[in-house]
N, C-alpha and C. Protein backbone atom coordinates (compact mmCIF):
# COMPACT_ATOMS: atom_id res chain seq x y z
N UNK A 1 115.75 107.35 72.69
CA UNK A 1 115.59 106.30 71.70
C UNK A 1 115.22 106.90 70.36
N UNK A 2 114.34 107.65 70.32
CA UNK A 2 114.32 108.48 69.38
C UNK A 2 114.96 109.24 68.66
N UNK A 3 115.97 109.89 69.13
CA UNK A 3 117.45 110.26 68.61
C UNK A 3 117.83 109.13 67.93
N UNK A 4 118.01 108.06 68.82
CA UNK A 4 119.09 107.39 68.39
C UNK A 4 118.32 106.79 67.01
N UNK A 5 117.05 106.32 66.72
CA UNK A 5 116.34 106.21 65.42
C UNK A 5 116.75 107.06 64.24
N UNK A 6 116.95 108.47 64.88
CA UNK A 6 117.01 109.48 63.78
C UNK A 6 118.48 109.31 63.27
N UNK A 7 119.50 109.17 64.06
CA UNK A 7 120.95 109.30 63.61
C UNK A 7 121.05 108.48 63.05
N UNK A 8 120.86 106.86 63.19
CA UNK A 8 121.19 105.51 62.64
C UNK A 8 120.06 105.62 60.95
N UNK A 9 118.85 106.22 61.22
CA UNK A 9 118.21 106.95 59.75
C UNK A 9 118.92 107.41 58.88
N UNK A 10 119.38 108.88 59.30
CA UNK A 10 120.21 109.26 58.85
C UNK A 10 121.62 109.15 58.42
N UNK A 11 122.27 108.17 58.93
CA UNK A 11 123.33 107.07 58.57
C UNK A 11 123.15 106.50 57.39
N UNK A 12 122.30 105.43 57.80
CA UNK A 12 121.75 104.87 56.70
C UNK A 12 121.82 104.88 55.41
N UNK A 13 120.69 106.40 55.33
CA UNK A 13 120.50 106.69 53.64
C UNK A 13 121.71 107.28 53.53
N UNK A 14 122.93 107.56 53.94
CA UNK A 14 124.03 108.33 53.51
C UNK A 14 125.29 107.34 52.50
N UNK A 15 125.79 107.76 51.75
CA UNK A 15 126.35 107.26 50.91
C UNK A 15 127.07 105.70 51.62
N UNK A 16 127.57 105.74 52.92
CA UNK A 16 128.22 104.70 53.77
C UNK A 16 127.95 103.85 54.65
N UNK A 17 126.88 103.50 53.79
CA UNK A 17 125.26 102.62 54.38
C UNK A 17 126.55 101.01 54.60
N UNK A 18 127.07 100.48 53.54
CA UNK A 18 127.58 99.34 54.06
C UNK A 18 128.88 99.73 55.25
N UNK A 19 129.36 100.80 55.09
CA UNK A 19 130.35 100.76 56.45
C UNK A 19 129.73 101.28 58.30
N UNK A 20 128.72 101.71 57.89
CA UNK A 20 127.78 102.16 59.16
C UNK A 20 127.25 100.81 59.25
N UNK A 21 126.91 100.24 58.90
CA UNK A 21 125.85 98.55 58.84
C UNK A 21 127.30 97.92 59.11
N UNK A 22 128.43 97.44 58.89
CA UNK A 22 129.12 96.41 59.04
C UNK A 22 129.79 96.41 60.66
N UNK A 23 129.71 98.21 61.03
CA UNK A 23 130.21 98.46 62.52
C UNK A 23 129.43 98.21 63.30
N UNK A 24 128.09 98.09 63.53
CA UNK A 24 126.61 97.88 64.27
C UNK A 24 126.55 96.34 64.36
N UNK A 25 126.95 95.97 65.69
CA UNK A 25 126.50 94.30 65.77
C UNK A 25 124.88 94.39 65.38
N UNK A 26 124.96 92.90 65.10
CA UNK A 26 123.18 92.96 64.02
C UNK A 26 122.48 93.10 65.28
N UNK A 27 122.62 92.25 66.68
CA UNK A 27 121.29 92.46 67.15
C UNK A 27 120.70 93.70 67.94
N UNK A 28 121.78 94.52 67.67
CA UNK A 28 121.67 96.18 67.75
C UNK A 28 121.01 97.03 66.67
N UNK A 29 121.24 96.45 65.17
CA UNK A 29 120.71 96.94 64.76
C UNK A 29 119.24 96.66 64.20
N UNK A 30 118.90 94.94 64.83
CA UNK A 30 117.89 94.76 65.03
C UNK A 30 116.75 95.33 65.81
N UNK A 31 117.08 95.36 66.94
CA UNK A 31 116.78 95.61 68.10
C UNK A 31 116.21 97.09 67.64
N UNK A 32 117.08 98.07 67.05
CA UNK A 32 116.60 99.60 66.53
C UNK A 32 115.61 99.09 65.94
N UNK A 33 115.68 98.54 64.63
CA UNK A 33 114.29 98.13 64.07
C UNK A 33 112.77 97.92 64.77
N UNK A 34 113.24 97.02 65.56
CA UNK A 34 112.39 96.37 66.30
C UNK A 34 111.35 95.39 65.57
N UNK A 35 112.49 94.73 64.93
CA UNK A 35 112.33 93.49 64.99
C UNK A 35 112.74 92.10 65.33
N UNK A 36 113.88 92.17 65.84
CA UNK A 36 113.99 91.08 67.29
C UNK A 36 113.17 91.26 68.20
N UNK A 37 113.27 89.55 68.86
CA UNK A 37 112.89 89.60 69.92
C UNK A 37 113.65 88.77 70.88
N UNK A 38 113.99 88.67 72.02
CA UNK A 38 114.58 88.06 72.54
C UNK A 38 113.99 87.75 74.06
N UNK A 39 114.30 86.07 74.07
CA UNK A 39 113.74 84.83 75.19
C UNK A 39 114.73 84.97 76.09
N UNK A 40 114.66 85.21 77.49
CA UNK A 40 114.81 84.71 78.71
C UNK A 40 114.46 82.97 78.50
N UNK A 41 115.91 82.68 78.71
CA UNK A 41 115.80 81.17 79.21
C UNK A 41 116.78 80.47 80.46
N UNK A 42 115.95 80.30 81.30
CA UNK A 42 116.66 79.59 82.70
C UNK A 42 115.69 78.43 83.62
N UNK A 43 115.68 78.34 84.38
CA UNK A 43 115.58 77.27 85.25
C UNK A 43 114.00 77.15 85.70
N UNK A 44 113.56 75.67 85.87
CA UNK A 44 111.87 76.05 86.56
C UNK A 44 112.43 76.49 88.21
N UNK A 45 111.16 76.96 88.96
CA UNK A 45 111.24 77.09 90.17
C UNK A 45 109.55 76.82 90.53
N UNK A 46 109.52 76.04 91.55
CA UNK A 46 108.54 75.46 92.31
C UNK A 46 108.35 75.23 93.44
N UNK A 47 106.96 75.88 93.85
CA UNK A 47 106.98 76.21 94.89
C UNK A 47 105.59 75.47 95.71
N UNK A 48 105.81 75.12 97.17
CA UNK A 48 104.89 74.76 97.22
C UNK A 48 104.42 75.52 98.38
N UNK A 49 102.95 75.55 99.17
CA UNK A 49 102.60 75.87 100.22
C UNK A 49 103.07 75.37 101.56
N UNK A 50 103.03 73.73 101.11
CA UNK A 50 103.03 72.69 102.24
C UNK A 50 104.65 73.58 102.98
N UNK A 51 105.02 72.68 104.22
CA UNK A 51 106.67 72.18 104.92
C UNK A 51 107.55 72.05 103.77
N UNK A 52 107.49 71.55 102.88
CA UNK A 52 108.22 70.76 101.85
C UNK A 52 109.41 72.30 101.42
N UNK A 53 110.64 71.82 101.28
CA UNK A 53 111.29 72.78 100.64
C UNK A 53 111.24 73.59 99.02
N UNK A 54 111.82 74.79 98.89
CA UNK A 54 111.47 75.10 97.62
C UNK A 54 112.49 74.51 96.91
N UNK A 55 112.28 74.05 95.10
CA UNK A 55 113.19 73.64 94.50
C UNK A 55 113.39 74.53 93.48
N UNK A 56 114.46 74.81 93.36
CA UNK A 56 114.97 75.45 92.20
C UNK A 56 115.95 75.04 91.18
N UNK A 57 115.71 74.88 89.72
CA UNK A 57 116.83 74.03 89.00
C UNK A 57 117.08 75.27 87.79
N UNK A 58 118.12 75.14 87.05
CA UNK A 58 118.46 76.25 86.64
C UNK A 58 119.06 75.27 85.04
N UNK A 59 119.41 75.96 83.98
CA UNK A 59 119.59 75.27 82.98
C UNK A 59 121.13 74.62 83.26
N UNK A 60 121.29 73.16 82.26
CA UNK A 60 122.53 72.48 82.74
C UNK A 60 123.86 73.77 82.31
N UNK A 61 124.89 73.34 83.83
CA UNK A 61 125.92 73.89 83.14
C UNK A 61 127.03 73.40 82.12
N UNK A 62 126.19 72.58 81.94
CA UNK A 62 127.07 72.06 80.57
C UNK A 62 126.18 72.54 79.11
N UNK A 63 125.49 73.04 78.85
CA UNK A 63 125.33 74.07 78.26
C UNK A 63 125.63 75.01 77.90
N UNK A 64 125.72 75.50 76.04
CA UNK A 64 126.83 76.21 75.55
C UNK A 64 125.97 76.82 74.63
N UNK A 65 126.29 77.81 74.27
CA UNK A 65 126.13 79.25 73.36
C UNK A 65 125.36 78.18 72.33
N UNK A 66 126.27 77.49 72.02
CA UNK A 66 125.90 76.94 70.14
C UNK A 66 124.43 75.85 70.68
N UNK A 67 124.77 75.02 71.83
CA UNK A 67 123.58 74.24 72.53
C UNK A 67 122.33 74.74 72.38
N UNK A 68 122.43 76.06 72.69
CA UNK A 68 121.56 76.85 72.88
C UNK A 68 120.61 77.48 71.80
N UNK A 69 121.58 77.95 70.95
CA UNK A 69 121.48 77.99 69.28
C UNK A 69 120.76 77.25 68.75
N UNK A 70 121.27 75.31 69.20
CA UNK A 70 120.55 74.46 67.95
C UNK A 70 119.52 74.15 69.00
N UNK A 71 119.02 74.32 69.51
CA UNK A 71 117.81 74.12 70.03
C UNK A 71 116.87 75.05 69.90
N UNK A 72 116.78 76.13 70.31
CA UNK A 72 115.80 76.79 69.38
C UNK A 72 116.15 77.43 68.08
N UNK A 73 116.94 76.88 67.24
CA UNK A 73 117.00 77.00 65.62
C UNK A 73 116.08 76.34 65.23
N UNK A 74 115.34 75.17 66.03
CA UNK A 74 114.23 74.27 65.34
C UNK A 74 112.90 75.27 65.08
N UNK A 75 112.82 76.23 65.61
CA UNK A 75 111.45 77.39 65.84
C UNK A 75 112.18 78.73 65.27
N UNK A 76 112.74 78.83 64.83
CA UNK A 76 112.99 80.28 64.05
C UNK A 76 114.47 80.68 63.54
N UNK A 77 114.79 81.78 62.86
CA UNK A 77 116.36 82.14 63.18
C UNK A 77 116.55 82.49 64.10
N UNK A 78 117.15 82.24 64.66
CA UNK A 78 118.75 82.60 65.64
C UNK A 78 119.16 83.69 65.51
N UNK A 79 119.46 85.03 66.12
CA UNK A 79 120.51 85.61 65.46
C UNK A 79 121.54 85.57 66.79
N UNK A 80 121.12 85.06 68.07
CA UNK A 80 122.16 85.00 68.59
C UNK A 80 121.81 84.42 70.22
N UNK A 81 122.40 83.64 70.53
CA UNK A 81 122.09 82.81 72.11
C UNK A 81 122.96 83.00 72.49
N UNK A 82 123.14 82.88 73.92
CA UNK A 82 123.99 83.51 74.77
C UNK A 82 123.65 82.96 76.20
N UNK A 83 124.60 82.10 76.80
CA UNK A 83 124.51 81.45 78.19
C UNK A 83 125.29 82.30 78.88
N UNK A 84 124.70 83.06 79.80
CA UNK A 84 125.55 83.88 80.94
C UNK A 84 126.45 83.12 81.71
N UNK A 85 127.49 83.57 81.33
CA UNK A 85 128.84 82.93 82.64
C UNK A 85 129.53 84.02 84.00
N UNK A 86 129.79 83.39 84.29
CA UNK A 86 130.42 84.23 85.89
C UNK A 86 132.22 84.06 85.28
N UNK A 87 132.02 85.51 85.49
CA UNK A 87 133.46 85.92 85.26
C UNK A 87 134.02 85.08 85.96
N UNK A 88 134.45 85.20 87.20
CA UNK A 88 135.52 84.57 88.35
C UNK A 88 136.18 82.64 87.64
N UNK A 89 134.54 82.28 88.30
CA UNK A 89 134.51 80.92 87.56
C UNK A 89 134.44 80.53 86.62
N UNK A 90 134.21 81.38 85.79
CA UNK A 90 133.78 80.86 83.93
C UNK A 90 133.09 79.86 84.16
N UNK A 91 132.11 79.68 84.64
CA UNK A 91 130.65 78.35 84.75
C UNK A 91 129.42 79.21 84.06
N UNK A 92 128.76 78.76 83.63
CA UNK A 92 127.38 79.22 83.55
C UNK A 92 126.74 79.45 84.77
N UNK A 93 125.98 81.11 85.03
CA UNK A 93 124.63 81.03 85.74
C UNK A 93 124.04 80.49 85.91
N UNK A 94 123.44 79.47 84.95
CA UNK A 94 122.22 78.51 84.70
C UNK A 94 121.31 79.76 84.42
N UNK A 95 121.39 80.47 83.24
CA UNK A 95 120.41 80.94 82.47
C UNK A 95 120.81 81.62 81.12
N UNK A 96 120.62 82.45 80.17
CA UNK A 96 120.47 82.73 78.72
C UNK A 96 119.75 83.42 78.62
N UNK A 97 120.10 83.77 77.19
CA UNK A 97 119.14 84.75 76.44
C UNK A 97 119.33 84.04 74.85
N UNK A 98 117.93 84.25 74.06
CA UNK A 98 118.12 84.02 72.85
C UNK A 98 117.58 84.96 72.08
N UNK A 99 118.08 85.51 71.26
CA UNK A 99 117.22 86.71 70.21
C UNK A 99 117.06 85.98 68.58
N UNK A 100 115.91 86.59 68.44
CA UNK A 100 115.10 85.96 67.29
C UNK A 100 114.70 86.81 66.53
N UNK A 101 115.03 86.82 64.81
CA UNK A 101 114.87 87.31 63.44
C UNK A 101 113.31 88.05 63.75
N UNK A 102 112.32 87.73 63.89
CA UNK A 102 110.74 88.17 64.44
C UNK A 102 110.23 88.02 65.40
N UNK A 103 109.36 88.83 65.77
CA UNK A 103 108.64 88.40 67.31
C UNK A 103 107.58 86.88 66.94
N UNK A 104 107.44 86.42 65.78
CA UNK A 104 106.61 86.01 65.82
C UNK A 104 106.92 84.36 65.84
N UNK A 105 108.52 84.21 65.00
CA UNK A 105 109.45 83.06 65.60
C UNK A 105 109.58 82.85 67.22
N UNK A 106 109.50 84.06 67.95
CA UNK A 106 110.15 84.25 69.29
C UNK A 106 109.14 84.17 69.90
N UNK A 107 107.88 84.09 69.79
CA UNK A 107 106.69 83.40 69.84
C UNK A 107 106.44 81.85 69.72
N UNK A 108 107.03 81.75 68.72
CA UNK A 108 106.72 79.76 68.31
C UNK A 108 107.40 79.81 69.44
N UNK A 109 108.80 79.60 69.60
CA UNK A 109 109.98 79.66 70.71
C UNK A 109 109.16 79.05 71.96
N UNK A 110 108.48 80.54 72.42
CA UNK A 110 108.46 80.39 74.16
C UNK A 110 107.28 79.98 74.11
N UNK A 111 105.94 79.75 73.14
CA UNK A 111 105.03 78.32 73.14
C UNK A 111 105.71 76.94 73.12
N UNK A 112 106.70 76.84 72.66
CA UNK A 112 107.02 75.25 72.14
C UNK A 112 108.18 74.96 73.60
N UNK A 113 108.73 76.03 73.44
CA UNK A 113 110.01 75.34 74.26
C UNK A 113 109.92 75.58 76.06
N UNK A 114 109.01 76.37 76.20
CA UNK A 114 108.85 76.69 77.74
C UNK A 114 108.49 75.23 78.33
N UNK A 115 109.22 74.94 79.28
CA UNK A 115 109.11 73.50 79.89
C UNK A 115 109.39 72.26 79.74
N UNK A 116 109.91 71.96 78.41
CA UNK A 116 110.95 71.18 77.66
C UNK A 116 112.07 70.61 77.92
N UNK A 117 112.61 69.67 77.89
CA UNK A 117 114.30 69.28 78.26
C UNK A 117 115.10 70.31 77.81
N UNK A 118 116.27 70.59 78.26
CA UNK A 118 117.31 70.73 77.68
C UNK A 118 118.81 70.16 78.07
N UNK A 119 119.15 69.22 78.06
CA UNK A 119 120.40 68.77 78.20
C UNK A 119 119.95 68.21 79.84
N UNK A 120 118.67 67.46 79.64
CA UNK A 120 118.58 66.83 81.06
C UNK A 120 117.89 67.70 82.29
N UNK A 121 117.70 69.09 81.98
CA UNK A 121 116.88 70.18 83.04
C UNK A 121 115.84 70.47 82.15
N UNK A 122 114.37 70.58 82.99
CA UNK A 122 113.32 71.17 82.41
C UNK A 122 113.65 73.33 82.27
N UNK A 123 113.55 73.29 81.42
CA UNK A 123 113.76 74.79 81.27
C UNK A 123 112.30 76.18 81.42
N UNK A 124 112.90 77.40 81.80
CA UNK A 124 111.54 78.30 81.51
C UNK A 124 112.21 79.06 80.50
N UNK A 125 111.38 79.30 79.68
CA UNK A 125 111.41 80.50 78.90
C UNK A 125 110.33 81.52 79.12
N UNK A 126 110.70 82.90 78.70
CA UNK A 126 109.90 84.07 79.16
C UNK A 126 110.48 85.11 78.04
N UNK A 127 109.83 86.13 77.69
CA UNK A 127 110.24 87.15 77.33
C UNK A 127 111.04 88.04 77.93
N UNK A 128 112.32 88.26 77.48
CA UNK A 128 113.37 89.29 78.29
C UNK A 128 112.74 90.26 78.99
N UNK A 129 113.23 90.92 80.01
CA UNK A 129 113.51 92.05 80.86
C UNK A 129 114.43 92.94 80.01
N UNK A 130 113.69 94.46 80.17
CA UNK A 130 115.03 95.29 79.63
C UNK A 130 115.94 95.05 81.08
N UNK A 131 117.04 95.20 81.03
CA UNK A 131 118.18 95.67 82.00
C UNK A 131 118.12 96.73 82.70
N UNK A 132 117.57 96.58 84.40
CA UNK A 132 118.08 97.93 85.07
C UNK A 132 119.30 98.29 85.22
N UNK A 133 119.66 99.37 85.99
CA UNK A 133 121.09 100.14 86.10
C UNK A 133 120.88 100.14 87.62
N UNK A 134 120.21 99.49 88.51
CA UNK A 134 120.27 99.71 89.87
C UNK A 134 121.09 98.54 90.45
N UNK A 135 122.56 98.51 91.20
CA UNK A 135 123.15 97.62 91.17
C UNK A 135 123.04 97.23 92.79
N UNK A 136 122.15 97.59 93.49
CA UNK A 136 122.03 97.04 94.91
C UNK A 136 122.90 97.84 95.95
N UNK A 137 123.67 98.73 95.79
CA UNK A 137 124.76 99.50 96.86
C UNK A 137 124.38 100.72 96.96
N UNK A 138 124.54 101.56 97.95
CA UNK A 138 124.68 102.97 98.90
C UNK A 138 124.91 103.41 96.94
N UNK A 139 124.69 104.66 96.94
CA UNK A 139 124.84 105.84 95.86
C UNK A 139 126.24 106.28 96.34
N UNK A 140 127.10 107.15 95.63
CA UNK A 140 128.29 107.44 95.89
C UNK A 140 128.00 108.97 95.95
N UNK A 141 129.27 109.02 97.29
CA UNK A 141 128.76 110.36 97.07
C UNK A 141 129.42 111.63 96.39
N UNK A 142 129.03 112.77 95.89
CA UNK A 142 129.46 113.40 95.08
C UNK A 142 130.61 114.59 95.70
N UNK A 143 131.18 114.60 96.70
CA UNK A 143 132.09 115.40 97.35
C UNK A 143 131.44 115.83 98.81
N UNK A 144 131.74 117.34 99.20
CA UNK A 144 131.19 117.46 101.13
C UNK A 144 129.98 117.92 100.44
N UNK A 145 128.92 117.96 101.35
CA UNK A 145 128.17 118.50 101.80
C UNK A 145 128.07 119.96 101.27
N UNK A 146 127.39 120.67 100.79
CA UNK A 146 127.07 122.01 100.99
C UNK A 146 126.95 122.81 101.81
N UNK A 147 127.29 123.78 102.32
CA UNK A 147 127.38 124.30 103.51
C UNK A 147 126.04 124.84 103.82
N UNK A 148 124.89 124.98 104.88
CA UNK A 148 123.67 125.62 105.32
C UNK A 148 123.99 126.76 105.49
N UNK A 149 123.21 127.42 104.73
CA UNK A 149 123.44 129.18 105.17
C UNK A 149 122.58 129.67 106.22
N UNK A 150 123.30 130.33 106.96
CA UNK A 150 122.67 130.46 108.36
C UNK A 150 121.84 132.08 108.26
N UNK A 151 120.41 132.24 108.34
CA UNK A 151 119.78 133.33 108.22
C UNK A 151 119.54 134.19 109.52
């Protein structure tokens, strides 16, 4: 990460500051800054002790990028919402992400809007997860075996 601070630095102050800046989606080059922040938004889940089953509701799938947008545009800028869809089906997950101009908008955000309607589902908001790289399957393997040398 640190590299990557130094090169995009060094970019920067270089004479081709607007053509290095126009190739960098913003919330990348936010994000370097570090000043976005970006909300996890999906579904309540409730749970109880009793027999009773668990319920889980997830945001409507009729819910859309821009939906998403003008609803928390009321608490800060926007620079960008995003309802996860499933390739196959093109439906929504029933969840999102929203990234926000300051942490401190992205703050009002997940005070105001955690638990709120949205299009008929009570919603959670949370502060993002970075993204692991662990995708749930066996490791692949890298060719045979090495042979044991026999002493």
């Amino acid at each position: 990460m640190a590299a990557l601070r130094k090169i995009i630095g060094r970019n920067l102050t270089s004479s081709n500051t607007t053509r290095i800046c126009s190739l960098m989606p913003p919330t990348l080059f936010l994000s370097c800054r570090g000043i976005a922040s970006k909300l996890f938004v999906g579904g309540t889940l409730s749970l109880s002790l009793s027999n009773t089953p668990v319920h889980f509701s997830c945001l409507s799938y009729y819910t859309t990028d821009e939906g998403l947008s003008e609803a928390f545009s009321k608490h800060g800028q926007v620079v960008e919402a995003r309802v996860v869809m499933d390739r196959v089906s093109d439906r929504s997950k029933g969840f999102g992400f929203v990234t926000f101009a300051s942490s401190d908008e992205a703050e009002k955000a997940l005070a105001e809007m955690n638990g709120n309607n949205l299009n008929g589902r009570v919603i959670y908001v949370d502060y993002a997860k970075p993204q692991t790289n662990f995708s749930g399957e066996m490791p692949i393997a890298r060719g045979p075996p090495e042979p044991i040398a026999e002493s």
